[in-house]
C-alpha atoms as a PDB file:
ATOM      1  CA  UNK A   1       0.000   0.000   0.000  1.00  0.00           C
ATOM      2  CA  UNK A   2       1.282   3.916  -1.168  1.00  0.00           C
ATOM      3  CA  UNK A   3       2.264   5.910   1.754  1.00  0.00           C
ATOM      4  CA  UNK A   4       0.741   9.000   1.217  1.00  0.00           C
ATOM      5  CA  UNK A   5       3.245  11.867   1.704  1.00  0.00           C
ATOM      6  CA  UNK A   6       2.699  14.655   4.487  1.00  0.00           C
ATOM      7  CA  UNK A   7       2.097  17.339   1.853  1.00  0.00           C
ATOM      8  CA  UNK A   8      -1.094  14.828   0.276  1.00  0.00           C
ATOM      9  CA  UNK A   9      -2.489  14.322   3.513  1.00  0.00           C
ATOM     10  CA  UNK A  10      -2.680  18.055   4.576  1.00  0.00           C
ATOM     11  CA  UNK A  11      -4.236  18.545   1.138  1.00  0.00           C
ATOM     12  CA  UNK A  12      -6.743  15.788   1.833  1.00  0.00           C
ATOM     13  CA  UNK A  13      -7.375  16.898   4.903  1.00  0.00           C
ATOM     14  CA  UNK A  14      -8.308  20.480   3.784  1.00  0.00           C
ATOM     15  CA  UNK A  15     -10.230  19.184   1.164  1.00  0.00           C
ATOM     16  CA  UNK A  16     -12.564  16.695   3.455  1.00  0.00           C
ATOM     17  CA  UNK A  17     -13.051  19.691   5.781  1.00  0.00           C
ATOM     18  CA  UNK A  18     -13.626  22.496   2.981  1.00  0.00           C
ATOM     19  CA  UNK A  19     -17.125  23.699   3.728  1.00  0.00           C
ATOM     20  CA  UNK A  20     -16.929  25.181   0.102  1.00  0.00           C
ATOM     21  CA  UNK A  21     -16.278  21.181  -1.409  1.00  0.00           C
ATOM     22  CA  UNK A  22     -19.329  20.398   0.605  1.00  0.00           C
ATOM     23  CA  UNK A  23     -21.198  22.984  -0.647  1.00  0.00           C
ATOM     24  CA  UNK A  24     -20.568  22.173  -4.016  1.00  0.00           C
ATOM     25  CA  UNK A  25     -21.579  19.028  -3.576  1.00  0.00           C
ATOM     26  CA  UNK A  26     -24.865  19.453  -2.325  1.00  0.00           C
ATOM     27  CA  UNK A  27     -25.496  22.228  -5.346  1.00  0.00           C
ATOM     28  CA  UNK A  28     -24.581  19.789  -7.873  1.00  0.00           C
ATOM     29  CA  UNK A  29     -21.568  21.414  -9.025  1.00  0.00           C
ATOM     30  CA  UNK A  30     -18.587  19.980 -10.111  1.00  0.00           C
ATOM     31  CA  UNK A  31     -15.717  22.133  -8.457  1.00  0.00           C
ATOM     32  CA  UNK A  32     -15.763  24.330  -5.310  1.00  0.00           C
ATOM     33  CA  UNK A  33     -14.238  26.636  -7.969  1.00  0.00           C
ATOM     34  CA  UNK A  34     -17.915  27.276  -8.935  1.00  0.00           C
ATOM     35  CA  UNK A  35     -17.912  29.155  -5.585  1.00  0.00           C
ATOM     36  CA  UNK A  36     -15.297  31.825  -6.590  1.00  0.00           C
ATOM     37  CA  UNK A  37     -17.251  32.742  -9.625  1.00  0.00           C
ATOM     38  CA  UNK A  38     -20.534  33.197  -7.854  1.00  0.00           C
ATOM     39  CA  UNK A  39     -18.926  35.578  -5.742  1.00  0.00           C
ATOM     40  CA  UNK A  40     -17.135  37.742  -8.198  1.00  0.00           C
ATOM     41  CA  UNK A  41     -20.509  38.077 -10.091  1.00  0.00           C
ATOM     42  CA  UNK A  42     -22.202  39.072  -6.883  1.00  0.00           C
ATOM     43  CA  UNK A  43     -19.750  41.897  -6.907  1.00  0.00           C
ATOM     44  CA  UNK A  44     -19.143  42.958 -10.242  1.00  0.00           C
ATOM     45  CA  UNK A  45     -22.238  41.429 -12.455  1.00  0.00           C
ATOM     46  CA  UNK A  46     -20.843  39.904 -14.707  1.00  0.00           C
ATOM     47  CA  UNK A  47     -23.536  37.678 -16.576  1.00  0.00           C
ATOM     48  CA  UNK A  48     -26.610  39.041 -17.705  1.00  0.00           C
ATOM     49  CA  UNK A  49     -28.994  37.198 -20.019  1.00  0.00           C
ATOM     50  CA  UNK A  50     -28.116  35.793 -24.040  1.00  0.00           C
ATOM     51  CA  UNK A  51     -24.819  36.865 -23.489  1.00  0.00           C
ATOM     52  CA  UNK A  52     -22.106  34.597 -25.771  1.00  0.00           C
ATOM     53  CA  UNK A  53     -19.573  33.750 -23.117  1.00  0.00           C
ATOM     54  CA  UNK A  54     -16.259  31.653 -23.773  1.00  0.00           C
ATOM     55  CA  UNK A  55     -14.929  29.539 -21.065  1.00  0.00           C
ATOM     56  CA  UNK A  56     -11.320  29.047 -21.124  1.00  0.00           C
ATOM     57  CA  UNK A  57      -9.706  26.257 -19.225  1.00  0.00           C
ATOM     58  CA  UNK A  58     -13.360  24.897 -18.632  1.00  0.00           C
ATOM     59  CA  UNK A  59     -12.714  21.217 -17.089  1.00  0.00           C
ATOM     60  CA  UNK A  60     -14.161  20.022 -14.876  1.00  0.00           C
ATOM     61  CA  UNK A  61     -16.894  22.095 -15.889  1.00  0.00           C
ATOM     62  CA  UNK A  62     -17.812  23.994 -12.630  1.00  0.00           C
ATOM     63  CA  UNK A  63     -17.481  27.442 -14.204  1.00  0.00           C
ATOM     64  CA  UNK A  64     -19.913  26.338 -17.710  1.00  0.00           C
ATOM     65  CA  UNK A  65     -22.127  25.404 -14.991  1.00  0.00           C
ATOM     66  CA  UNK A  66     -22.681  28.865 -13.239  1.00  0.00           C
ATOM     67  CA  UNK A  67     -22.372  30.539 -16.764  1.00  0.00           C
ATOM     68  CA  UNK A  68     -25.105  28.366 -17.974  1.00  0.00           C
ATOM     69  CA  UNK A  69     -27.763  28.881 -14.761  1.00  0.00           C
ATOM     70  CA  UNK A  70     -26.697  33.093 -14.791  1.00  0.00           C
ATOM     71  CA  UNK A  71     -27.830  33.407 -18.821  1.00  0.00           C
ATOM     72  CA  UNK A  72     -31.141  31.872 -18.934  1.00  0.00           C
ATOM     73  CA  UNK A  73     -32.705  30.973 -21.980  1.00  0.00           C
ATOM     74  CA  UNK A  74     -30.643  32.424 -25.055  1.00  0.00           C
ATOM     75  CA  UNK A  75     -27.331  32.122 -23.463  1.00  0.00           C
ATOM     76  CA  UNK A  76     -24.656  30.713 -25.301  1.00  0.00           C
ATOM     77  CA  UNK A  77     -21.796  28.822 -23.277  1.00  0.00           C
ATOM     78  CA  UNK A  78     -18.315  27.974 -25.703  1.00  0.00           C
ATOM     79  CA  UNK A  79     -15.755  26.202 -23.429  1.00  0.00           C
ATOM     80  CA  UNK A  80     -12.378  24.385 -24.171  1.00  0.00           C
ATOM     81  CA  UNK A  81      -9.784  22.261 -22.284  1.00  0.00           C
ATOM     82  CA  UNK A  82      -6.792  20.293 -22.616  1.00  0.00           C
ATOM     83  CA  UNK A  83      -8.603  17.878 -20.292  1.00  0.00           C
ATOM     84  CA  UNK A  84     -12.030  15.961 -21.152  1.00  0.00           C
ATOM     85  CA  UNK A  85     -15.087  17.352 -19.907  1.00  0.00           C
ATOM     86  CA  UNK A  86     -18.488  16.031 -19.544  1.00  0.00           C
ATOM     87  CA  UNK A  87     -21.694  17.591 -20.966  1.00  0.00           C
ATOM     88  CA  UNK A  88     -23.246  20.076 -20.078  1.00  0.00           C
ATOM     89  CA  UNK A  89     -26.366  20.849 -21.685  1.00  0.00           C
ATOM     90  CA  UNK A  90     -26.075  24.474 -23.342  1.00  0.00           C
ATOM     91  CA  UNK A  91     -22.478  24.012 -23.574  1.00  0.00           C
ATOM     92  CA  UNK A  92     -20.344  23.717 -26.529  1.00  0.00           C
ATOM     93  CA  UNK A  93     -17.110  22.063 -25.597  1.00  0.00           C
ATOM     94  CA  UNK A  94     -13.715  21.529 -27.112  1.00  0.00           C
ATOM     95  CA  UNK A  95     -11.345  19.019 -25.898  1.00  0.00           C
ATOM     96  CA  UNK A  96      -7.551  20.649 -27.179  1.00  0.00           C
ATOM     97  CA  UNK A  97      -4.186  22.376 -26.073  1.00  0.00           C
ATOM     98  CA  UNK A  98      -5.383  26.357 -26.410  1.00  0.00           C
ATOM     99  CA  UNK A  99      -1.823  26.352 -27.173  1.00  0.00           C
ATOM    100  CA  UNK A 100      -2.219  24.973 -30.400  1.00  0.00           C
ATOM    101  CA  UNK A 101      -2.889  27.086 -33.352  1.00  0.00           C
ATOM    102  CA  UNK A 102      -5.389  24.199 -34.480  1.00  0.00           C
ATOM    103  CA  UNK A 103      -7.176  23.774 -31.448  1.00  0.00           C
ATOM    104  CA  UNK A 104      -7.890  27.482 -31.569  1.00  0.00           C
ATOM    105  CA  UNK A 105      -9.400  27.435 -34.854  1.00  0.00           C
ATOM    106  CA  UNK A 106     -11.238  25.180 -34.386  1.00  0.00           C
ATOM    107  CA  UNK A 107     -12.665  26.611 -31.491  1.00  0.00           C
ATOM    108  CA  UNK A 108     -13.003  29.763 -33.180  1.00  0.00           C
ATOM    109  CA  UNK A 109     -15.349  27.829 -36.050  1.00  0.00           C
ATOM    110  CA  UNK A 110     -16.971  26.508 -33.135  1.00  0.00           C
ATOM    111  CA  UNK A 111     -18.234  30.114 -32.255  1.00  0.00           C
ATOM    112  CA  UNK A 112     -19.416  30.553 -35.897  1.00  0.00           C
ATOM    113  CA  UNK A 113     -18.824  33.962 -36.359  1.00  0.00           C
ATOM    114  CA  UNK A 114     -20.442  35.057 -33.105  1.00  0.00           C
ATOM    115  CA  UNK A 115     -18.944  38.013 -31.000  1.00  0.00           C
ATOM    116  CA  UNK A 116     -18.369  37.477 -27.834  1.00  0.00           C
ATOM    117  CA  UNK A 117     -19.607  38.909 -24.676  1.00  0.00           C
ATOM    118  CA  UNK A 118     -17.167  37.756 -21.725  1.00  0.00           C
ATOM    119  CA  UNK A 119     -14.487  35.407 -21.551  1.00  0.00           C
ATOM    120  CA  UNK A 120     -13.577  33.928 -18.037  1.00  0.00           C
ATOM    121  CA  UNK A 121     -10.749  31.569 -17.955  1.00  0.00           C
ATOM    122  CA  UNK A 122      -9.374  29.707 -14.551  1.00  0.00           C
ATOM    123  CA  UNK A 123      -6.585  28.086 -16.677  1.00  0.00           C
ATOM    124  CA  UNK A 124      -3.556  26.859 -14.636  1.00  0.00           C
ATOM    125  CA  UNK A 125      -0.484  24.992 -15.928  1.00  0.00           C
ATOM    126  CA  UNK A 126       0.505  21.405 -14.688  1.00  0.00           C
ATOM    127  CA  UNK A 127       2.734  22.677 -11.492  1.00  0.00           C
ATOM    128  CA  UNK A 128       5.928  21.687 -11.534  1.00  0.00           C
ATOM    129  CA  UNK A 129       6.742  22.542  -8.120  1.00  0.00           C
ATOM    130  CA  UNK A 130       9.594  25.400  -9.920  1.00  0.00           C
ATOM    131  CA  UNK A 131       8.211  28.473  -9.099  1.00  0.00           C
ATOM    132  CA  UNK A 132      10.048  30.278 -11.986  1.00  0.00           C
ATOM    133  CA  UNK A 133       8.527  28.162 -14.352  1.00  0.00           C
ATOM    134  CA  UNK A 134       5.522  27.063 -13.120  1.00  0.00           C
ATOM    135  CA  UNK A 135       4.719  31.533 -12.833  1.00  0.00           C
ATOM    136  CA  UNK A 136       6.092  31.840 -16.640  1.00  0.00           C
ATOM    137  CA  UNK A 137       3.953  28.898 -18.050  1.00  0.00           C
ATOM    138  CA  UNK A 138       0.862  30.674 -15.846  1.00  0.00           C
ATOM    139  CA  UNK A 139       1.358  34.241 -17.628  1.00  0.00           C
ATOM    140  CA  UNK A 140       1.753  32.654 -21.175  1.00  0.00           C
ATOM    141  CA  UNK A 141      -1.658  30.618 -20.855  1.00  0.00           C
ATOM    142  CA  UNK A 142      -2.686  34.308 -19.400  1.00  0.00           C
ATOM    143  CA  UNK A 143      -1.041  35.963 -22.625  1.00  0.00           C
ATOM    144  CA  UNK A 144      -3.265  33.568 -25.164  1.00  0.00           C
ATOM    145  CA  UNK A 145      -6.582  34.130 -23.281  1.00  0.00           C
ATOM    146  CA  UNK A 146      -5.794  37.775 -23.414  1.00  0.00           C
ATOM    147  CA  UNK A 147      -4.857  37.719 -27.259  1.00  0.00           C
ATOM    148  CA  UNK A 148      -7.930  35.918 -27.625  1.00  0.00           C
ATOM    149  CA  UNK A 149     -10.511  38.117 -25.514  1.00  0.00           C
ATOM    150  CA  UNK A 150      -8.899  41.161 -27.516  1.00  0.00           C
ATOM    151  CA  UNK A 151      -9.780  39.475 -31.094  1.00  0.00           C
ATOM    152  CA  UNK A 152     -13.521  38.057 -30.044  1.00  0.00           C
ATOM    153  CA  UNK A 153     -14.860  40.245 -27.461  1.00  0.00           C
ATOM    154  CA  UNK A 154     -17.239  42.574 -28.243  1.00  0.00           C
ATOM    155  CA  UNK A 155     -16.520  46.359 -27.860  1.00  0.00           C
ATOM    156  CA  UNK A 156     -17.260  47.011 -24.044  1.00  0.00           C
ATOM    157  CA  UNK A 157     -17.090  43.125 -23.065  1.00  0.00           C
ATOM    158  CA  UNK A 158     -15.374  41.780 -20.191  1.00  0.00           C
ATOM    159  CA  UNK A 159     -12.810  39.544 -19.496  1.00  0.00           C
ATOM    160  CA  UNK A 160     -12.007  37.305 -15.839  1.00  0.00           C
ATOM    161  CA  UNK A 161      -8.775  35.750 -16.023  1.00  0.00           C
ATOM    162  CA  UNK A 162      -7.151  33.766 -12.634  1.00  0.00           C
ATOM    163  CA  UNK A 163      -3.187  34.690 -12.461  1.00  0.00           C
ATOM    164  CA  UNK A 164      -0.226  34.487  -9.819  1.00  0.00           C
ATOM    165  CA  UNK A 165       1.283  36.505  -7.727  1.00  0.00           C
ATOM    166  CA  UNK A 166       4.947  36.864  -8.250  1.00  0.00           C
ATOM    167  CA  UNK A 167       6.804  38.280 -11.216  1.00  0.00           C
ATOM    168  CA  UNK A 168       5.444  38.967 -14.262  1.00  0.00           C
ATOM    169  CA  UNK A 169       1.601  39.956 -12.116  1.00  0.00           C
ATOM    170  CA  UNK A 170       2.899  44.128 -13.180  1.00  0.00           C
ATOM    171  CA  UNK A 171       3.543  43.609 -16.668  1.00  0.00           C
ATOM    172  CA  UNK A 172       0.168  41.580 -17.584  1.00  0.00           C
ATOM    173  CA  UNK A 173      -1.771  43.860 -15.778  1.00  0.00           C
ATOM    174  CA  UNK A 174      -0.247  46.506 -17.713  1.00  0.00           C
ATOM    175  CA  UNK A 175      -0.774  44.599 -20.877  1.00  0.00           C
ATOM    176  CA  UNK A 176      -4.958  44.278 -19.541  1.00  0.00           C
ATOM    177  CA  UNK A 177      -4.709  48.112 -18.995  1.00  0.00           C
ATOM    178  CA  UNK A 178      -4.147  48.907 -22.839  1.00  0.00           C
ATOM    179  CA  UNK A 179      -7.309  46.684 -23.463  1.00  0.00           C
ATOM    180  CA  UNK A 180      -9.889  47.745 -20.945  1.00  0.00           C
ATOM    181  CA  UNK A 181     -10.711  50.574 -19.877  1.00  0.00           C
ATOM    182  CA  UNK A 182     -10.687  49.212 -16.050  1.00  0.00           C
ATOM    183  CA  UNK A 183      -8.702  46.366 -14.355  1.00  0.00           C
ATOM    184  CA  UNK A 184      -9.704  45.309 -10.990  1.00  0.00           C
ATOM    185  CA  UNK A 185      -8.189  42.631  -8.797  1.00  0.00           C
ATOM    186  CA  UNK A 186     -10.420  39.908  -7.345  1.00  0.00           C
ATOM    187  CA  UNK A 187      -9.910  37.425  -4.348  1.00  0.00           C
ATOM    188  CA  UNK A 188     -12.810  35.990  -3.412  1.00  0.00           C
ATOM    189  CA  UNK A 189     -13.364  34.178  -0.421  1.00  0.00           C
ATOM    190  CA  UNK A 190     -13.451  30.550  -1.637  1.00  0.00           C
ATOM    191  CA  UNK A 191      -9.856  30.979  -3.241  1.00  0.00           C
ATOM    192  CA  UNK A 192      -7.717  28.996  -0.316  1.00  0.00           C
ATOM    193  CA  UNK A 193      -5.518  31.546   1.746  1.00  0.00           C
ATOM    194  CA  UNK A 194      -2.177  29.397   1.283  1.00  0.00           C
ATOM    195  CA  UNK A 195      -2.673  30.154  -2.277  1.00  0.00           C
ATOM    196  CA  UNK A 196      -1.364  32.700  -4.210  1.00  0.00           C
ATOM    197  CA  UNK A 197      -3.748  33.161  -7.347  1.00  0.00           C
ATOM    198  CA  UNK A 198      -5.885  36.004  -7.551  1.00  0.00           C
ATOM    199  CA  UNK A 199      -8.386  37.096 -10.391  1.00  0.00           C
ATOM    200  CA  UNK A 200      -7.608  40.052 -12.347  1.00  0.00           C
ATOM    201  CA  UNK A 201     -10.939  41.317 -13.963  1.00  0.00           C
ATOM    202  CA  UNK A 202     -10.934  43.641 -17.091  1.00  0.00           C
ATOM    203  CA  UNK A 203     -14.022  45.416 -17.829  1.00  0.00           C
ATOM    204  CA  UNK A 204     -14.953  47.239 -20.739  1.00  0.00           C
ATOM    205  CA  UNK A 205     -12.768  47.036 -23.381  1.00  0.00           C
ATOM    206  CA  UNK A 206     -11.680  49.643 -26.405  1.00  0.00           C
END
């Protein structure tokens, strides 16, 4: 029998005595990430209904889930991972690297043409454990889903991305700042303390 290691067992730990895991359980979604969502549209009102929103980084789905329930009939919900995903009814999904130039046209034909209204993307890279790399790898997966929410959002949409703290956190923002014509920060309460990601919002852009 594995040994689990000191580090694993905190984790489980935590995770058995999350209330936001149990919460998300008993709501029927997927990811306790669904709760850091909720709360930044509480705040900042994001979804409103028939919007076109695009998902980035959308496994296991927790995040299509509150996008679908906040649009109501009319919505449209466009999500892509590297990772498979289950259904989700009113969700079109994408399994592919966003990396890869084919994987993002083919997402792109997957929108058809359609402009869209907000793109919220809780991509992460596999951690390596090396910060250095692990916080470079974070920011380029930041870089594409910014490249992308400047080519497909609509005049005045919004854009929710999840980043690190640590180098590189000035410069991006920066880069968000010549898009939109606000960036705010976002940590909502469901993000664990230990951790060091925060959600930069951008609202409004040129």
């Amino acid at each position: 029998m594995a040994v689990r290691s000191k580090s694993s067992s905190a984790w489980l730990h935590e995770h058995v005595n999350d209330p936001y895991v149990h919460l998300a359980q008993k709501a029927g979604y997927r990811a306790r990430a669904a709760f850091k969502l909720l709360e930044i549209d509480e705040k900042d009102h994001l979804f409103k209904q028939g919007m076109v929103v695009a998902d980035l980084g959308s496994a296991p789905g927790s995040w299509s889930q509150v996008a679908v329930k906040r649009l109501g009939n009319g919505g449209r919900v466009f999500a892509l991972d590297i990772l498979p995903m289950e259904s989700i009814d009113g969700v079109d999904f994408i399994q592919g690297d966003f990396r890869e130039e084919t994987v993002l046209n083919q997402f792109e034909n997957l929108l058809g043409g359609s402009v869209v209204d907000l793109v919220i993307c809780d991509m992460a890279p596999n951690m390596s454990g090396n910060n250095v790399t692990d916080q470079a790898k974070s920011f380029y997966l930041s870089e594409l889903a910014l490249d992308f929410a400047k080519v497909h959002l609509r005049p005045d949409g919004d854009f929710l991305v999840k980043v690190f703290q640590g180098v590189g956190l000035t410069e991006f923002q920066a880069a968000m700042k010549t898009v939109f014509k606000q960036v705010v920060v976002r940590k909502p309460k469901a993000s664990r303390n230990r951790s060091n990601e925060i959600y930069l919002l951008g609202r409004h852009k040129h």
